[in-house]
N, C-alpha and C. Protein backbone atom coordinates (compact mmCIF):
# COMPACT_ATOMS: atom_id res chain seq x y z
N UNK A 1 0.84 -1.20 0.00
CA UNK A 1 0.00 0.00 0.00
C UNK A 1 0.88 1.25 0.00
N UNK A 2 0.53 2.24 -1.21
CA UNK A 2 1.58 3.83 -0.85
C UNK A 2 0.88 4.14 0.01
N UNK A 3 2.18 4.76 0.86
CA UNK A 3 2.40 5.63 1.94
C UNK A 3 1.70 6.62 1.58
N UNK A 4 0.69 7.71 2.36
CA UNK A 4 0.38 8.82 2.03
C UNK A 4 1.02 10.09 2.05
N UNK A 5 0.91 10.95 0.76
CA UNK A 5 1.98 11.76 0.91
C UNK A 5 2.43 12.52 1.84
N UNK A 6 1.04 12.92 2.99
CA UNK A 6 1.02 13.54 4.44
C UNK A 6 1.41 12.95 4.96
N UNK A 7 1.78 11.60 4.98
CA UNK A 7 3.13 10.87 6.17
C UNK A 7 4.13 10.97 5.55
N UNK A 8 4.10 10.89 4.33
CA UNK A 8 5.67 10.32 3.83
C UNK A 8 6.48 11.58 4.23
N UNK A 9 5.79 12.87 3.72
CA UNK A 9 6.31 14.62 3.81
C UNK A 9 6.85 14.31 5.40
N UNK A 10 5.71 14.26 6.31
CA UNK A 10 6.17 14.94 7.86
C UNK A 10 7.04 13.86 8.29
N UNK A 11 7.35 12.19 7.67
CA UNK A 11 8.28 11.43 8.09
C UNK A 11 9.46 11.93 7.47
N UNK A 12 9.39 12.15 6.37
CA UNK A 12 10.97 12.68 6.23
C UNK A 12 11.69 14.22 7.28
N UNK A 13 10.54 15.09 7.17
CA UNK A 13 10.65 16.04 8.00
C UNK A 13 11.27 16.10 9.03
N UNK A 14 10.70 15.13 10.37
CA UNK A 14 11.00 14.77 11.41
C UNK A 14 12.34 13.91 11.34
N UNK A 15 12.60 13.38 10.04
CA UNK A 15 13.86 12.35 10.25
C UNK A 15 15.13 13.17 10.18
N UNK A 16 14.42 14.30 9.33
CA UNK A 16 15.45 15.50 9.50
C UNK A 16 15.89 16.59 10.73
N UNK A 17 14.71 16.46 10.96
CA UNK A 17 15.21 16.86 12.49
C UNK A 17 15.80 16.23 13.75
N UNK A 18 15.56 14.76 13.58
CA UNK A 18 16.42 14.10 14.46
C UNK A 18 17.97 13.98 13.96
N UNK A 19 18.08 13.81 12.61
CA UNK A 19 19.78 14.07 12.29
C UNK A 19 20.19 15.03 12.02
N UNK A 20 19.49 16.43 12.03
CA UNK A 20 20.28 17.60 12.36
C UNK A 20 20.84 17.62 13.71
N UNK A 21 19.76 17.43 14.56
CA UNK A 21 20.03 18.15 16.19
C UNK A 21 21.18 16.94 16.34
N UNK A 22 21.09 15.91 16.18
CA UNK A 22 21.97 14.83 16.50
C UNK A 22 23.49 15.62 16.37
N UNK A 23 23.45 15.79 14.77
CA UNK A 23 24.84 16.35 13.90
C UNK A 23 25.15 17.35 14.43
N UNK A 24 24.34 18.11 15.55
CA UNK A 24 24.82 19.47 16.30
C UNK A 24 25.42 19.44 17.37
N UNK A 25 24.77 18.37 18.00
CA UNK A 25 25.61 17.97 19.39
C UNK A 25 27.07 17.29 18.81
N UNK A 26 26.83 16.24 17.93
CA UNK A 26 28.36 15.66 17.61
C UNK A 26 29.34 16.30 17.19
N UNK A 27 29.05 17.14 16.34
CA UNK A 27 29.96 18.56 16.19
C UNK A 27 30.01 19.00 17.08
N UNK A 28 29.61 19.82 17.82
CA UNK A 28 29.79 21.21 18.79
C UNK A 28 30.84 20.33 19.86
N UNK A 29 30.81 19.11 19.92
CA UNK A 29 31.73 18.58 20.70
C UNK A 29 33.50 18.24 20.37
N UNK A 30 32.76 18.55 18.81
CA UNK A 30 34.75 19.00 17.98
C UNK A 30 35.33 19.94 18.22
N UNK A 31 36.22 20.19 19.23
CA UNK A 31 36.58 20.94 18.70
C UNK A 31 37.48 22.15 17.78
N UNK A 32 37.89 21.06 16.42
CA UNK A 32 38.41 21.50 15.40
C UNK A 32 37.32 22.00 14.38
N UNK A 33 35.89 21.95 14.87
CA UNK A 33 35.17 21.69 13.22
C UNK A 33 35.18 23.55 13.13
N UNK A 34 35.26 23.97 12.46
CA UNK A 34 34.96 25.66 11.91
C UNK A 34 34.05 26.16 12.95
N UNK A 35 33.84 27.19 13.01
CA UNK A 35 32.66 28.03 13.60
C UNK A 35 31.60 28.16 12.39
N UNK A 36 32.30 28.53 11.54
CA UNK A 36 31.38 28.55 10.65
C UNK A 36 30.64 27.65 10.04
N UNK A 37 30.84 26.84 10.35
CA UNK A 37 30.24 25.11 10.11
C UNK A 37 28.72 25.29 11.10
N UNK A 38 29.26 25.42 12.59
CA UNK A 38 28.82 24.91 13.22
C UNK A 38 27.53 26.19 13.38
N UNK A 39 27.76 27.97 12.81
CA UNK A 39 26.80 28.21 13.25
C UNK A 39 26.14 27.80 12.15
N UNK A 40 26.29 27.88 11.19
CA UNK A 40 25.36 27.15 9.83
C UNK A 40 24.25 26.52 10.30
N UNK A 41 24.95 24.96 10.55
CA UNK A 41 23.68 24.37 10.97
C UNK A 41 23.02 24.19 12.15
N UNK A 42 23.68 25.63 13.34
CA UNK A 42 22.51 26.23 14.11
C UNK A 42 21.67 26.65 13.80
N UNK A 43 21.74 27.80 12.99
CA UNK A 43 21.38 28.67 12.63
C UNK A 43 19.78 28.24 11.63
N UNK A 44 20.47 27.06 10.66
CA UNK A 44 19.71 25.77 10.07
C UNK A 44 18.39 25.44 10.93
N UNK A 45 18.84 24.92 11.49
CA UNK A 45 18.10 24.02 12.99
C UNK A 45 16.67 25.04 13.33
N UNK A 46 17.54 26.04 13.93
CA UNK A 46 16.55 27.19 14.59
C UNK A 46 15.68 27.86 13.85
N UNK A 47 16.03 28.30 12.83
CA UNK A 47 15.13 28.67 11.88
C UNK A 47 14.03 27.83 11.39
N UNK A 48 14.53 26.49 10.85
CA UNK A 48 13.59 25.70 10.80
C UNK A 48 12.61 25.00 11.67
N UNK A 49 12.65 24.74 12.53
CA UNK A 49 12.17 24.21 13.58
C UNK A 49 10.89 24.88 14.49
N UNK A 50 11.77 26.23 14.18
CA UNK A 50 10.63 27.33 14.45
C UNK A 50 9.27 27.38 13.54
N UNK A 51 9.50 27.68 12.14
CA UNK A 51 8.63 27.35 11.12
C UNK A 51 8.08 26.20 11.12
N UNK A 52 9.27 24.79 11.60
CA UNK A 52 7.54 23.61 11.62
C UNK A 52 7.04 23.60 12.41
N UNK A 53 7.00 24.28 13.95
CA UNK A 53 6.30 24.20 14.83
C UNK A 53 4.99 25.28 14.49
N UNK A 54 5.67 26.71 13.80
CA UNK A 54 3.98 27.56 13.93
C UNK A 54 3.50 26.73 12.45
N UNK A 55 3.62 26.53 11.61
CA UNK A 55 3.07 25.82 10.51
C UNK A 55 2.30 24.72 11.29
N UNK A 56 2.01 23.70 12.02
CA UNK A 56 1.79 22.48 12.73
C UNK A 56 0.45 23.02 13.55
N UNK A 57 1.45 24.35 14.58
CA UNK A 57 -0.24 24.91 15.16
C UNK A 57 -1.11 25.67 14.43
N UNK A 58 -0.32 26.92 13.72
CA UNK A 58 -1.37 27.56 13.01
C UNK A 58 -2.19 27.36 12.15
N UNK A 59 -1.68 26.21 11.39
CA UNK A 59 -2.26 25.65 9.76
C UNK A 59 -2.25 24.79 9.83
N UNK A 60 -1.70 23.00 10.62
CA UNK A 60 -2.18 21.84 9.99
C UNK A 60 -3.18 21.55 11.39
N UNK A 61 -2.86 22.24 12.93
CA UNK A 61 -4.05 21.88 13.52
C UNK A 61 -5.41 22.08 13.62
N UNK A 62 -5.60 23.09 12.94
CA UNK A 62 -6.97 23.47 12.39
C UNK A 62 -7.38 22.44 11.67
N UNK A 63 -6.79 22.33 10.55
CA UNK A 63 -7.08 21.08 9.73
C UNK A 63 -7.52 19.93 9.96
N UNK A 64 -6.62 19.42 11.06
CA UNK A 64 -6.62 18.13 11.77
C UNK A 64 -7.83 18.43 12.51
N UNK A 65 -8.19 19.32 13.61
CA UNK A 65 -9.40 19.23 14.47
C UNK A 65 -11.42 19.46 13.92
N UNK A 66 -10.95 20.06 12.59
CA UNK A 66 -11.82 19.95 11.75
C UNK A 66 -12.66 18.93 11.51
N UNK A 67 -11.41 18.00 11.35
CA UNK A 67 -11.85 16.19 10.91
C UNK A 67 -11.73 15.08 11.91
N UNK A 68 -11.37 15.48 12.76
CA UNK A 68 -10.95 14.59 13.95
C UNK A 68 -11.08 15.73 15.04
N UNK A 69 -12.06 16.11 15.94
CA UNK A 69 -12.15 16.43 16.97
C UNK A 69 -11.72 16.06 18.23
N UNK A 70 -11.91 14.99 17.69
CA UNK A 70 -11.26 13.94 19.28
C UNK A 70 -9.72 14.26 19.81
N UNK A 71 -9.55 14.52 18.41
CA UNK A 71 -7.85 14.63 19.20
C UNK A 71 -6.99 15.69 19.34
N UNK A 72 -8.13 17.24 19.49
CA UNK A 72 -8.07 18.32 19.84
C UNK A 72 -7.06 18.41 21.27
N UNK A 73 -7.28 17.72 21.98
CA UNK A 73 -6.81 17.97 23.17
C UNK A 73 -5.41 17.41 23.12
N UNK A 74 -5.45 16.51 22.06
CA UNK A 74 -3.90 15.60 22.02
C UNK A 74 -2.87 16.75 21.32
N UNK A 75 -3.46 17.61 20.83
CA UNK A 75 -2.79 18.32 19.74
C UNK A 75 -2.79 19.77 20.70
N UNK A 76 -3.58 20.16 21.29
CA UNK A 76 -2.97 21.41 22.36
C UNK A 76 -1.63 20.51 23.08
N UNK A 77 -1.60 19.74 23.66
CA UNK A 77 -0.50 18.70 24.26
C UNK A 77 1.02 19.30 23.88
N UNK A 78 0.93 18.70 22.33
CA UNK A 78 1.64 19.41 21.58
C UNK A 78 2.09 20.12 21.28
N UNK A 79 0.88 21.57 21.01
CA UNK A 79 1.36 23.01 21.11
C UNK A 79 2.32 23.47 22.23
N UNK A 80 1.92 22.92 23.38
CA UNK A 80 2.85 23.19 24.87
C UNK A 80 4.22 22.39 24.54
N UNK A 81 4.35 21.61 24.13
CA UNK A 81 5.52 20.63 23.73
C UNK A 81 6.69 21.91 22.95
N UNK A 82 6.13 22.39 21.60
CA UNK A 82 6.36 23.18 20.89
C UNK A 82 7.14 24.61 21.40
N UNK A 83 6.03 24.94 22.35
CA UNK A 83 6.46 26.37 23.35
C UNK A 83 7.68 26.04 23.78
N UNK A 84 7.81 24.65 24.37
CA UNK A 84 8.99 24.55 25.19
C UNK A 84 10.31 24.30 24.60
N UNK A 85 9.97 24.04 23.22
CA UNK A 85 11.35 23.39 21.99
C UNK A 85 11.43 24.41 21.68
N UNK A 86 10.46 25.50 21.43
CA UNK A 86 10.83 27.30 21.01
C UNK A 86 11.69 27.65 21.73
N UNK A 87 11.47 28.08 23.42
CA UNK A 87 12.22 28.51 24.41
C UNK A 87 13.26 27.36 24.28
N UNK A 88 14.04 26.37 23.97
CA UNK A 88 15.47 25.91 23.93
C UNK A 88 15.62 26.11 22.81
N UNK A 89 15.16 26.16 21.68
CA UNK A 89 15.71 26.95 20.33
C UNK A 89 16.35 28.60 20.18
N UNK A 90 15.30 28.95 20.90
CA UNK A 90 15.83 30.50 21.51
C UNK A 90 17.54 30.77 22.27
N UNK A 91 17.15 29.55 23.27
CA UNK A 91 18.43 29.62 23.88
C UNK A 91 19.33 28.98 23.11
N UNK A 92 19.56 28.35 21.85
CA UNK A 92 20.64 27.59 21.38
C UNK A 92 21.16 28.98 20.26
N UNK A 93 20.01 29.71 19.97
CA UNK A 93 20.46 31.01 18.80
C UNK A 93 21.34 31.77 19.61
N UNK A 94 20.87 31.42 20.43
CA UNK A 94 21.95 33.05 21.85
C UNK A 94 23.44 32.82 22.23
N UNK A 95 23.56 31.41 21.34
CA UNK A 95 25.11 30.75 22.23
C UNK A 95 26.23 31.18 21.22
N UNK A 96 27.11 32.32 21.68
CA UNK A 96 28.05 32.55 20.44
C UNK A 96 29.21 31.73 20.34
N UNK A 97 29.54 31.44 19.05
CA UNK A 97 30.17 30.54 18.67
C UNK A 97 31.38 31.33 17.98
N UNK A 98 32.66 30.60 17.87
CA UNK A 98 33.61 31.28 17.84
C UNK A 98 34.79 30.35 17.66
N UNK A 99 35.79 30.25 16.87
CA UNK A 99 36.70 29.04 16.46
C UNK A 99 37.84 29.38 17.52
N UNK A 100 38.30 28.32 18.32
CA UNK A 100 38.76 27.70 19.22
C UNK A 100 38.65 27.93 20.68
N UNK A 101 37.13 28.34 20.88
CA UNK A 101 36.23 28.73 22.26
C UNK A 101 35.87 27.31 22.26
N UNK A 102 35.41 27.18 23.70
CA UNK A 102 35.14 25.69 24.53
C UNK A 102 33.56 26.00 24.04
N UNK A 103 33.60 24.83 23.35
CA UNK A 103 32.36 24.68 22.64
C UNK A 103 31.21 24.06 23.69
N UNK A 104 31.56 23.95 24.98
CA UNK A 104 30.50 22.97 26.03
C UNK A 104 29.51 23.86 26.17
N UNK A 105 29.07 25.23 26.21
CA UNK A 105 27.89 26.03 25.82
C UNK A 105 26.67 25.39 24.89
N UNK A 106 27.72 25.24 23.99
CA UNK A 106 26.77 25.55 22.49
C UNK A 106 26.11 23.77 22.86
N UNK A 107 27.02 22.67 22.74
CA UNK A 107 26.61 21.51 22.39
C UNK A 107 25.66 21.21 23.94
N UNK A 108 25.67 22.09 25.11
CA UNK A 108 24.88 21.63 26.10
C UNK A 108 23.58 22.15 25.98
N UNK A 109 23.59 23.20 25.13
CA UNK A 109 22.25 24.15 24.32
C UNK A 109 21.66 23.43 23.01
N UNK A 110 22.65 22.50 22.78
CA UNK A 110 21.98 21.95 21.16
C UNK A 110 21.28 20.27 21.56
N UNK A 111 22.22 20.00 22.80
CA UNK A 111 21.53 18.29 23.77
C UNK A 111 20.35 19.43 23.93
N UNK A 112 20.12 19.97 24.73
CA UNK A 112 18.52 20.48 25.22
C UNK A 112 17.63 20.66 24.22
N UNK A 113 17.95 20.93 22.77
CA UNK A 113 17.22 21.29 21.88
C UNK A 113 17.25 18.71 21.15
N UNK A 114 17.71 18.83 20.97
CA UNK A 114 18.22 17.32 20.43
C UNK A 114 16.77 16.63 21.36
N UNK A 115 17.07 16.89 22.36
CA UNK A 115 16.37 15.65 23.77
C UNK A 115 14.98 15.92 23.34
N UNK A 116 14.64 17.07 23.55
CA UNK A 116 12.98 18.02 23.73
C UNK A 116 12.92 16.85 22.04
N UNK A 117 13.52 17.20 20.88
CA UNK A 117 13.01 16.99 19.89
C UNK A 117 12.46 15.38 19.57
N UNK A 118 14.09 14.76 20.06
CA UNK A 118 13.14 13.47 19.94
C UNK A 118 12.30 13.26 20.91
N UNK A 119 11.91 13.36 22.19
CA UNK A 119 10.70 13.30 23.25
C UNK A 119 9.37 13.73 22.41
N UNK A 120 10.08 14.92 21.87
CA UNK A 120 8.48 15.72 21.16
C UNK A 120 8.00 14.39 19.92
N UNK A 121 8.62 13.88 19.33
CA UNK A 121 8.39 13.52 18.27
C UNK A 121 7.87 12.08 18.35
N UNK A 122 8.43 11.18 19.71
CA UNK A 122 7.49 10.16 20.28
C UNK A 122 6.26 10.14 20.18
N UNK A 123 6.15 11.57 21.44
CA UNK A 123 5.02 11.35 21.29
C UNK A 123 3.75 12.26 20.12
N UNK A 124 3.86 13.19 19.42
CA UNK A 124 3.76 13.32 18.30
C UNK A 124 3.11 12.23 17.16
N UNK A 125 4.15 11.39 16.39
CA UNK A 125 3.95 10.52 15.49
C UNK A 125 2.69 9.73 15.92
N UNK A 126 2.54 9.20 16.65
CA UNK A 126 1.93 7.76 17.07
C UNK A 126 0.41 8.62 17.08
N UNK A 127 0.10 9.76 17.28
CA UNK A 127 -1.21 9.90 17.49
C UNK A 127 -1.50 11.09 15.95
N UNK A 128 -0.60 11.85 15.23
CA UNK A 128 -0.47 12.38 13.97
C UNK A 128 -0.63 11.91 12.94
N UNK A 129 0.50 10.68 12.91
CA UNK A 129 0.29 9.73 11.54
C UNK A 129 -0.87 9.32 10.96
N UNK A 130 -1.78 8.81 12.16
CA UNK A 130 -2.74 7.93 11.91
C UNK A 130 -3.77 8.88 11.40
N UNK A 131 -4.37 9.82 11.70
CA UNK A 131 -4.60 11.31 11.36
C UNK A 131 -4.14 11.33 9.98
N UNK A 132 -3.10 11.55 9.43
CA UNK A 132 -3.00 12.22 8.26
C UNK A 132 -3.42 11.34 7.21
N UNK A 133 -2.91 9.80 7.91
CA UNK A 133 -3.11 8.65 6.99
C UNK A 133 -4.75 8.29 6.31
N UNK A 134 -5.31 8.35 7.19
CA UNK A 134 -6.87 8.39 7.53
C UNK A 134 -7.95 9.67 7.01
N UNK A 135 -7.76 10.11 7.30
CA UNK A 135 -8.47 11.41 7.77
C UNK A 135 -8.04 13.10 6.89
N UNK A 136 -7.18 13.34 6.76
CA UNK A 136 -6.74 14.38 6.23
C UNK A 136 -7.12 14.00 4.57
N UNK A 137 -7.81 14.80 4.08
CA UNK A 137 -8.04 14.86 2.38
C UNK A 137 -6.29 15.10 1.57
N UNK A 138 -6.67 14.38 0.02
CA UNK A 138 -5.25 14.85 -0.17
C UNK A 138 -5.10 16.44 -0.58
N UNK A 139 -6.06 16.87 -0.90
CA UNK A 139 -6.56 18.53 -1.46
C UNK A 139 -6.02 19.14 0.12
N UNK A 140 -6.69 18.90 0.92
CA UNK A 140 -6.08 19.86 2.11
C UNK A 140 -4.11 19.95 2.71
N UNK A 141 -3.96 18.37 2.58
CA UNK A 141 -2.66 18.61 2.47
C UNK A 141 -1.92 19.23 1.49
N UNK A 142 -2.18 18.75 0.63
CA UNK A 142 -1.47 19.71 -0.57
C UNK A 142 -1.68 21.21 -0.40
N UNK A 143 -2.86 22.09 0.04
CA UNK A 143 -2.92 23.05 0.16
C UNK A 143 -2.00 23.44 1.13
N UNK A 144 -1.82 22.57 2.94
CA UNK A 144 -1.02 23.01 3.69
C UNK A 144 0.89 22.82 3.22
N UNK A 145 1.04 21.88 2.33
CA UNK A 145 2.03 21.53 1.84
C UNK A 145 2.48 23.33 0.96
N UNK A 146 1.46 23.13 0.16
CA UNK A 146 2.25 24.37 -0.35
C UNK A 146 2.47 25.93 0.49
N UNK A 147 1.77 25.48 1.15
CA UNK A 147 1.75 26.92 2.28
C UNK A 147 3.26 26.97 2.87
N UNK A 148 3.54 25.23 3.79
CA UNK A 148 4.75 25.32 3.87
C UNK A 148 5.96 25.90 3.32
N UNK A 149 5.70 25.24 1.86
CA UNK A 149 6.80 25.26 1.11
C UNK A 149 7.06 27.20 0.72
N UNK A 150 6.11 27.88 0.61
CA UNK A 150 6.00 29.26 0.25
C UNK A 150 6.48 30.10 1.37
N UNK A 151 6.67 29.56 2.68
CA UNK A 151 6.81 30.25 3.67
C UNK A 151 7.81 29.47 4.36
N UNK A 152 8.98 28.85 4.03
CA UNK A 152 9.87 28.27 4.62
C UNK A 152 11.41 29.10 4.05
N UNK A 153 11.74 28.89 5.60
CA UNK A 153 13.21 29.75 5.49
C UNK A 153 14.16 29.58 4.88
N UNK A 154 14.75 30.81 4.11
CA UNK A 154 15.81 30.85 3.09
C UNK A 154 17.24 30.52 3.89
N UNK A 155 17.04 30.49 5.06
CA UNK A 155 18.59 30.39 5.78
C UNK A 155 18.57 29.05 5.20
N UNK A 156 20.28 28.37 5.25
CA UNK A 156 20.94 27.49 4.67
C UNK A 156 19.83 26.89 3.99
N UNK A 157 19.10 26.99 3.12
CA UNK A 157 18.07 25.88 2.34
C UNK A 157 18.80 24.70 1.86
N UNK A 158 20.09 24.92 1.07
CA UNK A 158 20.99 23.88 0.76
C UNK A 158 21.25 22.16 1.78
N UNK A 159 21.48 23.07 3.39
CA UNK A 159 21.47 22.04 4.10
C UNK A 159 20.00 20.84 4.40
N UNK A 160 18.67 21.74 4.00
CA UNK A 160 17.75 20.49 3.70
C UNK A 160 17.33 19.87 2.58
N UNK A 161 18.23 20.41 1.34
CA UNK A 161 18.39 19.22 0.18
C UNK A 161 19.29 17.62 1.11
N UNK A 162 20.23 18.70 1.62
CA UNK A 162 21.32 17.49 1.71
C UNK A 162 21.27 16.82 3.03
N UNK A 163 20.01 16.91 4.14
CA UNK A 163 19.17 15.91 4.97
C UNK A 163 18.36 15.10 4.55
N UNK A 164 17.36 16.13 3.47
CA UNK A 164 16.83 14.87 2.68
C UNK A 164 17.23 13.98 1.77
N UNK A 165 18.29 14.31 1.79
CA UNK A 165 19.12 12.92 0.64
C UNK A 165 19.16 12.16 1.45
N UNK A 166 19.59 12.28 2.81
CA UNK A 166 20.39 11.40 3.91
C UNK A 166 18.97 10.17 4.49
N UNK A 167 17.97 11.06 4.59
CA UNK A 167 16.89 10.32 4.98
C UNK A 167 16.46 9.57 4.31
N UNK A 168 15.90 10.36 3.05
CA UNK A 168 15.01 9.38 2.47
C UNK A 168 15.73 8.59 0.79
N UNK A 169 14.81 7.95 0.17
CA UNK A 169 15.25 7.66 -1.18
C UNK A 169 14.79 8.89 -2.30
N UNK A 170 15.74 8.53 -3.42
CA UNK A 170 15.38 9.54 -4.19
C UNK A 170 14.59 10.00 -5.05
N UNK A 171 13.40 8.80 -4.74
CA UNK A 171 12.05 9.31 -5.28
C UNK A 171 11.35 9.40 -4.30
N UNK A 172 12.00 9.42 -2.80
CA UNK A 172 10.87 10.25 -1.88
C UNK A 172 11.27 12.06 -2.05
N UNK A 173 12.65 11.72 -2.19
CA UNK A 173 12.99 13.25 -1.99
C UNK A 173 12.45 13.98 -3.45
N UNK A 174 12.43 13.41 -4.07
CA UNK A 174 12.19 14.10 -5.33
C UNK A 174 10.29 14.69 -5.27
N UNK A 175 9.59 13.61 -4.70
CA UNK A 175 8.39 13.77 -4.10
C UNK A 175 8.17 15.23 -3.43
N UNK A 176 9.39 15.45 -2.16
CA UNK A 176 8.78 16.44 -1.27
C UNK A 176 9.83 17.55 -1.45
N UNK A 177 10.84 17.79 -2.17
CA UNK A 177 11.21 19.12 -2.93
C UNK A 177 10.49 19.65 -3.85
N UNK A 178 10.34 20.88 -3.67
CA UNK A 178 9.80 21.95 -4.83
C UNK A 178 10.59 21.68 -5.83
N UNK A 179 9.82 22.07 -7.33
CA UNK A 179 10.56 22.06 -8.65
C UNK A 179 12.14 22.85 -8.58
N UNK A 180 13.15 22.67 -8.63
CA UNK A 180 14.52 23.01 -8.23
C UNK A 180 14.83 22.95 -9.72
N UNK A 181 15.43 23.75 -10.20
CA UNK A 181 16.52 23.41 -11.80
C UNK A 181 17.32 22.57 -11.29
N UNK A 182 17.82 21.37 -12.33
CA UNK A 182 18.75 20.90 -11.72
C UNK A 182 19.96 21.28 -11.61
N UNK A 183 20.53 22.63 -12.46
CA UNK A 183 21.97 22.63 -12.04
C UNK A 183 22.18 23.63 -10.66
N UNK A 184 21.04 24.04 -9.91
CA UNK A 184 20.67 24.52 -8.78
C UNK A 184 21.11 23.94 -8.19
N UNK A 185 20.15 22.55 -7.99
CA UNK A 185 19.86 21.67 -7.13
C UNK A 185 21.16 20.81 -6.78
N UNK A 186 22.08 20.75 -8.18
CA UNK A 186 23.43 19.86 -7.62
C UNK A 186 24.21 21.18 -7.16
N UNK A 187 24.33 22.58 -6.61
CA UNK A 187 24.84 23.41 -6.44
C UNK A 187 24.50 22.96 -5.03
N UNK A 188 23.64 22.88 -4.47
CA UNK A 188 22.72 22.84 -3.55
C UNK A 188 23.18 21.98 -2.38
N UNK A 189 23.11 20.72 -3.84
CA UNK A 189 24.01 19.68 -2.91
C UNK A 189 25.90 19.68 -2.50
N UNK A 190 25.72 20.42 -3.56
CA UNK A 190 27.84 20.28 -3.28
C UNK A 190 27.94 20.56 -2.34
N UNK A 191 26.84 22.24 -1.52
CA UNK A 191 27.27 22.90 -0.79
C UNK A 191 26.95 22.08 0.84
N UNK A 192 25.66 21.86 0.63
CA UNK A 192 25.66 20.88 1.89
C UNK A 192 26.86 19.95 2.48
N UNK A 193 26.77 18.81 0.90
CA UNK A 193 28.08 18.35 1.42
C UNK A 193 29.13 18.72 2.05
N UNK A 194 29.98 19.97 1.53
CA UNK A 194 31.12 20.41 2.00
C UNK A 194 31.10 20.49 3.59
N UNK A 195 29.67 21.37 3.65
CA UNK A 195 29.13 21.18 5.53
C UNK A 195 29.18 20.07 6.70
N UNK A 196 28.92 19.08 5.68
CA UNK A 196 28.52 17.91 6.42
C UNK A 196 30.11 17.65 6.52
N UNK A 197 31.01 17.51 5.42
CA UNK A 197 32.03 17.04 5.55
C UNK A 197 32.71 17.67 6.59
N UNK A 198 32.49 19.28 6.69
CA UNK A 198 33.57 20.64 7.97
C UNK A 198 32.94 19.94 9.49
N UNK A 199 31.38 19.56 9.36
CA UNK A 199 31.27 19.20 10.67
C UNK A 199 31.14 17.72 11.09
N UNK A 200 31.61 16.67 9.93
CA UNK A 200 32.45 15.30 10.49
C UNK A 200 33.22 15.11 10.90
N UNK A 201 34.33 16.14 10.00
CA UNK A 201 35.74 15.83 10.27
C UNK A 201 36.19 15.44 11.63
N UNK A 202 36.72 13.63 11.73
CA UNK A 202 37.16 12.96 13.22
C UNK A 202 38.62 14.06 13.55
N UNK A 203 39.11 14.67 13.17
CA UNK A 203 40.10 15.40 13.50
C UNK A 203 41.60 14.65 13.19
């Protein structure tokens, strides 16, 4: 049976957010990797994260409680979940970063943001999925899909070509990217890469 595109989208989403925040703590604990590496995909992180959380309350929970009432209350739950990954997102933007400063700030600000995310996302999935799978029209997602996509942040965009490579296959990713030219899109990717590579490096 295909996956519906409202899971397949917010599963890759979320898979991206567990291997960013991951890739933030493991970096921020180098410390040879650049500063500039590392505020990148802070900077990455926070921006985004912010946007899927008001996108989620403002525009897909309406949606969702529309058609499923019942699980109004599961989804305020959430919103409070959200508030609280805002306020450690907040605090992870505030941590200045700086090449060969003791990075235990930043990566003890990016675990607080990492932890909240996967906790949030436990419990999240298990009562969302079934919701979108079910219940959500494909006309309404697509409408909230493109809303997303029109109102999502220009900071590093490059670095979520090159999460969603990491996550998914390349006819999921090809699925949940906007039309990209391709000699963009491999621009897109070089550049990620190079990132990923400044904030692997075992030293």
């Amino acid at each position: 049976m295909k996956t519906p595109a409202a899971v397949l989208e917010t599963r890759l989403v979320h898979d991206v957010h567990r291997k960013a925040t991951t890739l933030l703590v493991e970096a921020a604990g180098r410390s040879w990797v650049p500063a500039a590496a590392l505020t990148e995909l802070r900077d990455f992180l926070v921006a985004h994260l912010h946007h899927h959380h008001e996108s989620e309350d403002g525009d897909l929970w309406p949606v969702i409680t529309a058609v499923a009432p019942r699980v109004a209350e599961g989804l305020v739950a959430l919103s409070v979940e959200h508030h609280q990954l805002d306020a450690a997102l907040d605090a992870l933007g505030e941590v200045a970063v700086a090449d060969g400063a003791d990075r235990a700030v930043l990566q003890e600000a990016a675990t607080a943001v990492r932890d909240l995310v996967l906790d949030h996302l436990e419990d999240e999935e298990p009562q969302l999925f079934p919701v979108l799978r079910d219940l959500v029209s494909l006309e309404a997602w697509a409408d909230f899909s493109k809303k997303v996509i029109e109102t999502s942040p220009t900071v590093s965009a490059h670095l979520l070509v090159g999460f969603f490579d990491r996550v998914g296959t390349p006819e999921e990713v090809a699925l949940v990217l906007p039309p990209i030219p391709e000699p963009v899109m491999a621009a897109m990717r070089q550049q990620a890469q190079a990132t990923f590579e400044a904030l692997e490096e075992t030293g």
